[in-house]
Protein backbone atom coordinates (compact mmCIF):
# COMPACT_ATOMS: atom_id res chain seq x y z
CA UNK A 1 17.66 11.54 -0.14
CA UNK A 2 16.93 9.20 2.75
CA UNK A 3 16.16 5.63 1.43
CA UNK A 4 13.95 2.50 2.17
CA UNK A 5 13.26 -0.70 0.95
CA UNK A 6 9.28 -1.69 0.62
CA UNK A 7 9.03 -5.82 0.42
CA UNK A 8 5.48 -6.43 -0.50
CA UNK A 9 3.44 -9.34 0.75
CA UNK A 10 6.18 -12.10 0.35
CA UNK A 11 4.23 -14.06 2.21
CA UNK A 12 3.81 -18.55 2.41
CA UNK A 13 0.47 -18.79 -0.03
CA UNK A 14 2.38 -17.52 -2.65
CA UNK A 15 5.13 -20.24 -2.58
CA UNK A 16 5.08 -24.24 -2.67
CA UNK A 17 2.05 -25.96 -0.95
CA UNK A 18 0.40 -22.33 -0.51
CA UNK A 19 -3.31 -21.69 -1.65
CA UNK A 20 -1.99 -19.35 -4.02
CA UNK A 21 1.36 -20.53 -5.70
CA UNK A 22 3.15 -18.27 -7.59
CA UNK A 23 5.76 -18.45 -10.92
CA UNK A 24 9.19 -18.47 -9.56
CA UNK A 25 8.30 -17.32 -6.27
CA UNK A 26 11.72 -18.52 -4.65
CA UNK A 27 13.96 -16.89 -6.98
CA UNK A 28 12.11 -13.27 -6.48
CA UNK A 29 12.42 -14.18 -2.49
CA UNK A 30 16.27 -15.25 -2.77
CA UNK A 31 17.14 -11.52 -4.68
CA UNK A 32 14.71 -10.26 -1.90
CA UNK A 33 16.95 -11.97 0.76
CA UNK A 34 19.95 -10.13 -0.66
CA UNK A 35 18.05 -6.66 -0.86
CA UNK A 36 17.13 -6.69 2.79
CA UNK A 37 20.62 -7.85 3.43
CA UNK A 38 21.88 -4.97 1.23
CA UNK A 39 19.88 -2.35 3.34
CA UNK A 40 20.02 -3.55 6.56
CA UNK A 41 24.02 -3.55 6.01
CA UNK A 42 23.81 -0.03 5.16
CA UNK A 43 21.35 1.19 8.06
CA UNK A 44 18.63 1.85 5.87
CA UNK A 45 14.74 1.15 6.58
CA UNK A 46 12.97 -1.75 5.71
CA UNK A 47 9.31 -2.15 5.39
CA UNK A 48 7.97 -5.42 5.16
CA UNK A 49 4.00 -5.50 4.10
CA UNK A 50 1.63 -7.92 4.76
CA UNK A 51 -1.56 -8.46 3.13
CA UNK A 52 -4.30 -9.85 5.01
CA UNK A 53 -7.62 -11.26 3.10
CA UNK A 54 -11.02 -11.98 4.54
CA UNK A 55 -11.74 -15.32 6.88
CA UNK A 56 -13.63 -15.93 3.12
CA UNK A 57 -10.68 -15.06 1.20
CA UNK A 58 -9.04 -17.82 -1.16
CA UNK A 59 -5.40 -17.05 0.31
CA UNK A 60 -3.91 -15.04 3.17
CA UNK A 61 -6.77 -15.94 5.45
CA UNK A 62 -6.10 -14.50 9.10
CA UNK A 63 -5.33 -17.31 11.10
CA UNK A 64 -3.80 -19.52 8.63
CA UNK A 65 0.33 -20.15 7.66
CA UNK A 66 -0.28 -18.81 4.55
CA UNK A 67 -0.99 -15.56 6.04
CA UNK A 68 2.87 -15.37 7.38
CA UNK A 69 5.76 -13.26 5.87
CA UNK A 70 7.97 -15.74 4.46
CA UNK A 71 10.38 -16.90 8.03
CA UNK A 72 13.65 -16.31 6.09
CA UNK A 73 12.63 -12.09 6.01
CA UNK A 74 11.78 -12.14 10.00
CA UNK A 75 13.91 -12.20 12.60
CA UNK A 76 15.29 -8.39 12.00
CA UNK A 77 13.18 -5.90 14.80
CA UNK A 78 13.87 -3.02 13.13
CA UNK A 79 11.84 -3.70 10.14
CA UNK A 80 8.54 -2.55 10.43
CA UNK A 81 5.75 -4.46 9.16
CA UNK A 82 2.65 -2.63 7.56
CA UNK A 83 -0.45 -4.82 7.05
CA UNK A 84 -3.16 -4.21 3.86
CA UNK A 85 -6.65 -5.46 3.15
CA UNK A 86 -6.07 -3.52 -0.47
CA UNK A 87 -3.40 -4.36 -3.63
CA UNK A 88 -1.75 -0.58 -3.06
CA UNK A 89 0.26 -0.09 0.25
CA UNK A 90 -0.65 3.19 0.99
CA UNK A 91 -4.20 2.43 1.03
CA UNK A 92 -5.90 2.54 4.56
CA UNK A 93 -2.38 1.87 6.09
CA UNK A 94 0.24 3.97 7.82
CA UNK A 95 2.80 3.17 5.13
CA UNK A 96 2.95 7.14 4.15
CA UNK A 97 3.21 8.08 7.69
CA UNK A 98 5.65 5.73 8.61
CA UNK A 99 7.54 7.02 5.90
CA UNK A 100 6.92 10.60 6.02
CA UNK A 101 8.19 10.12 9.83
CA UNK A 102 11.54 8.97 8.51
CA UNK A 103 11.75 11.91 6.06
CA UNK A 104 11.79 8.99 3.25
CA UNK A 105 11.43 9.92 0.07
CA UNK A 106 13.28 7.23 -2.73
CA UNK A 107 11.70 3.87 -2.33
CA UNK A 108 13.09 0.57 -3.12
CA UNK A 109 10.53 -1.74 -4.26
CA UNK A 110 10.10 -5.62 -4.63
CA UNK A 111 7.78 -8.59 -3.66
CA UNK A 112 4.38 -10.09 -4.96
CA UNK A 113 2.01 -10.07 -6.84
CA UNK A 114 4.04 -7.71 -9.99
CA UNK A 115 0.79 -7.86 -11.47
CA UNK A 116 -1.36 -6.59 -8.39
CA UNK A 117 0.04 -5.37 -5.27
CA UNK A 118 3.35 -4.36 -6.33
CA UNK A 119 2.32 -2.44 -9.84
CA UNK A 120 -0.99 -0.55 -7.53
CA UNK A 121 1.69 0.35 -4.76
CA UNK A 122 4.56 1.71 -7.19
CA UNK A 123 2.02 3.94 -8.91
CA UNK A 124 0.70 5.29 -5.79
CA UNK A 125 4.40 5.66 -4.27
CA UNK A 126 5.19 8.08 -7.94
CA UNK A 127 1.47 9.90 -7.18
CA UNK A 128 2.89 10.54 -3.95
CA UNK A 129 5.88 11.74 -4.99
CA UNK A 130 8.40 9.53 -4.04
CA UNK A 131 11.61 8.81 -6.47
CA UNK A 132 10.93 4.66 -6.94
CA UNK A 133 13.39 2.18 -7.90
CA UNK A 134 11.74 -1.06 -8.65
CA UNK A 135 13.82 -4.57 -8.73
CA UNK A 136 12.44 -6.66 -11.48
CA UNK A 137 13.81 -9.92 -10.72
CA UNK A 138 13.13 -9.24 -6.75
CA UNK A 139 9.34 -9.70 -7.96
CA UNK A 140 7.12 -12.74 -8.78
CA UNK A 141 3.59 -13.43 -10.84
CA UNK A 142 1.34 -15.79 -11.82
CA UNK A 143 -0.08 -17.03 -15.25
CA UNK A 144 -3.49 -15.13 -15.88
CA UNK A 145 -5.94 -16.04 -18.00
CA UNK A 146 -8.84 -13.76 -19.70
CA UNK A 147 -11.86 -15.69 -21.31
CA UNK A 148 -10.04 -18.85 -22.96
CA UNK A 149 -6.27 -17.30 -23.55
CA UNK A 150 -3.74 -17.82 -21.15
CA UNK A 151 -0.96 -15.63 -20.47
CA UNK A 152 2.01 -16.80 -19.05
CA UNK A 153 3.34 -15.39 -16.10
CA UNK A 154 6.75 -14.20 -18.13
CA UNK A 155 4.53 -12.34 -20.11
CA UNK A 156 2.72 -10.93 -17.37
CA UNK A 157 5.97 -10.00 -16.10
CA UNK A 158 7.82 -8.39 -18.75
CA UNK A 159 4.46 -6.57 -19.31
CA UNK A 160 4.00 -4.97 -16.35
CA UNK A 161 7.78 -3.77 -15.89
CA UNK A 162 8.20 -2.34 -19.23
CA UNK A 163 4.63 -0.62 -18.25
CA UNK A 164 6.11 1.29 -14.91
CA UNK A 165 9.78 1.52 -16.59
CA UNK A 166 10.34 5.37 -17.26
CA UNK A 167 7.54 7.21 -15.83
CA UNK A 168 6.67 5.49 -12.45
CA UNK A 169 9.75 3.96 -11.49
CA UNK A 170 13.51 3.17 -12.52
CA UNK A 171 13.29 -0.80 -13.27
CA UNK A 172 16.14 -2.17 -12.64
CA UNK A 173 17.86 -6.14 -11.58
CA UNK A 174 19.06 -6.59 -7.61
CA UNK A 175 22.58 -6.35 -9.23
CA UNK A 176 22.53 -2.76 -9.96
CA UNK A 177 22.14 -2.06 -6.24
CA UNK A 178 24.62 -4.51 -5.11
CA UNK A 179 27.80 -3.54 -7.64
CA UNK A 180 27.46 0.00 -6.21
């Protein structure tokens, strides 16, 4: 099986001072850092996916710093970077293609939103057909809220991992990759 590594939308609104902060954003990016050191050690493909909003968006507004992958995942040419308008990274993009070019077919998965982006593009990767291994602590959230209640983002978190554990993707910590 020929692997890659799909970083989703790590990106500046989504950490300190950005428009869209989110729950332990820097400890998701620092297991990140050591994934895409992981597979870039082992000559394996990284992906790096940007999502880019609307010039009316409330974050990742083209032309603003928010907009940017985070600076300590660039710097590496061989990554390719894929950009969205949509939460799943398939959608409209040439993720697949890119992939299917490679003969890829096990995925590595981590990044932002767990809730969003990442849970839309791990269930498309299994509808595809691709064997997905999903890093749970290489992922970050954000509190949501429905009507008055408020649920906090380690909720949200656990939630949404135990959801894709088992029949969309193995869930697993950056440390199971890196002991091996």
């Amino acid at each position: 099986m020929k692997k890659a590594l799909i970083v989703i939308d790590v990106q500046n609104d989504y950490f300190k001072g950005g428009r869209f902060e989110l729950v332990n954003a820097e400890g998701a990016l620092n297991n990140i850092k050591k994934l895409v050191s992981y597979f870039h050690d082992n000559g394996l493909s990284v992906f790096l996916i940007q999502h880019i909003s609307s010039k009316d968006g409330k974050f990742f507004v083209p032309g603003t710093e928010g907009i940017k992958i985070h600076e300590s995942l660039c710097g590496n040419s061989k990554d390719l970077v894929i950009t969205k308008k949509y939460p799943n990274s398939f959608f409209k993009t040439d993720l697949k293609s890119e992939l299917d070019k490679r003969n890829i077919d096990e995925l590595f998965i981590c990044g932002m939103m767990t809730h969003m982006c990442v849970d839309t593009t791990v269930r498309a990767a299994f509808d595809y057909g691709y064997k997905v291994t999903l890093f749970s602590d290489a992922c970050a959230t954000r509190d949501l809220s429905i009507g008055e209640k408020v649920i906090d983002a380690s909720y949200v978190q656990d939630t949404y991992m135990a959801s894709l554990s088992g029949m969309f993707a193995k869930v697993v910590t950056t440390d199971n990759i890196l002991k091996k």
